[in-house]
Protein backbone atom coordinates (compact mmCIF):
# COMPACT_ATOMS: atom_id res chain seq x y z
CA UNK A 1 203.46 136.85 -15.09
CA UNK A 2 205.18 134.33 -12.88
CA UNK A 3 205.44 134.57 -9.77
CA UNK A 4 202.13 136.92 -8.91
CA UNK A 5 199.77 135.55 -11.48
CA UNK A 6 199.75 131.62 -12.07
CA UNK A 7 198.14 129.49 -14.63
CA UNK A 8 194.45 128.92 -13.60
CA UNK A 9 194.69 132.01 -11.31
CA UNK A 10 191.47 134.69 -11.75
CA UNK A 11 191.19 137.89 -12.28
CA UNK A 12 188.44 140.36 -11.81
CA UNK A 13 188.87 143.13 -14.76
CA UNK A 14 187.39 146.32 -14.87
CA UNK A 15 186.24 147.11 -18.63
CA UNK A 16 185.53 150.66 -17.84
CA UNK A 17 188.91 152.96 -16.84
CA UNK A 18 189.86 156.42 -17.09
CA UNK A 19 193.62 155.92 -17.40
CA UNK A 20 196.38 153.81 -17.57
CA UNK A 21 199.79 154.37 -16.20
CA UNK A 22 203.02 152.51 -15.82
CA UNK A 23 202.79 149.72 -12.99
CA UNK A 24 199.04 149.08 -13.92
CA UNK A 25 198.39 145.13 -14.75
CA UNK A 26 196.24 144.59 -17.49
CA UNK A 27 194.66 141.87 -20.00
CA UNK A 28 195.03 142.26 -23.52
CA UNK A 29 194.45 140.35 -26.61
CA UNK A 30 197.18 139.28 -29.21
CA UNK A 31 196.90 136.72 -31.79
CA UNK A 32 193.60 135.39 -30.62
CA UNK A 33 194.78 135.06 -26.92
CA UNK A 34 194.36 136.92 -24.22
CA UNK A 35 197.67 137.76 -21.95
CA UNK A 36 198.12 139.63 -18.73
CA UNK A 37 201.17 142.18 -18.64
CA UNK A 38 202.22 145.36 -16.27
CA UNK A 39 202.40 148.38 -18.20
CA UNK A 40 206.29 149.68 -18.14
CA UNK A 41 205.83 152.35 -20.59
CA UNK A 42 203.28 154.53 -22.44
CA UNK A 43 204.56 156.93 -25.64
CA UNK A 44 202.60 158.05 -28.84
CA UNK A 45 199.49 155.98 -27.41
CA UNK A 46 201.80 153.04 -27.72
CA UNK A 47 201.97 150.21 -24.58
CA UNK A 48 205.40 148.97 -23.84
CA UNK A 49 204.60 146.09 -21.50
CA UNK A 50 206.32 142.80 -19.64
CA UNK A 51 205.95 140.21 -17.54
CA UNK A 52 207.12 140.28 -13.82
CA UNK A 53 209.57 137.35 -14.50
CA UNK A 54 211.40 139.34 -17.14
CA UNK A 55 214.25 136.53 -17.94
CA UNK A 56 211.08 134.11 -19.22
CA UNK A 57 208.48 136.42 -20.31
CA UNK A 58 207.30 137.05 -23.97
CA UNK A 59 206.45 140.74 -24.25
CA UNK A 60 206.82 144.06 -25.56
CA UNK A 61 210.55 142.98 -26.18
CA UNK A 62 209.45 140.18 -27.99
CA UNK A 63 206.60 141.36 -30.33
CA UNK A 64 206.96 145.64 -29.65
CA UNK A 65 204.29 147.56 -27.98
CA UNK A 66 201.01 147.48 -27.97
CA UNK A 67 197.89 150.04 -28.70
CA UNK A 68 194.78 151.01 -26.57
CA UNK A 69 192.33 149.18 -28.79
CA UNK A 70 193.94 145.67 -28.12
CA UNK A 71 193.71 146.51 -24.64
CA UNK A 72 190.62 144.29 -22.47
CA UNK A 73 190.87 146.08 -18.67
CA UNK A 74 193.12 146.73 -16.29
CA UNK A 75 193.28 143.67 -13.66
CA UNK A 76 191.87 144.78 -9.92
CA UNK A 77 192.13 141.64 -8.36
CA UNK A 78 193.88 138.04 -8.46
CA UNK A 79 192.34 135.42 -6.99
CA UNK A 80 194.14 132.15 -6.38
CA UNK A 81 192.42 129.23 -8.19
């Protein structure tokens, strides 16, 4: 998620949400590891999402979307480590 989220950057997550929409930032889990991604598209219940530096990113383009349950919060806050 260069350039706004860095390695050994923190993020405050809320666990709890109502809804999701296209733009949110959230933290997911995939293969064991957890990965923070905006939200570009939502269809069928299905996540389409990407990193902000799209030319480096491995995402939804990579690996197809993902679903609700593999879904950890949406990200309210970055905090610079």
């Amino acid at each position: 998620m260069l350039p706004n989220f860095k390695e050994g950057d923190y993020v405050l997550v809320l666990k709890i949400y109502f809804s999701l929409k296209s733009g949110d930032v959230i933290v997911f889990e995939r293969n064991g590891k957890f990965l923070i991604k905006r939200i570009e598209q939502i269809t069928n219940g299905k996540y389409f999402v990407a990193g902000d530096n799209r030319r480096l990113s491995k995402d939804s383009r990579h690996f197809g979307p993902i679903t609700k349950e593999q879904i950890i919060g949406k990200v309210l806050i970055k905090i610079q480590k």
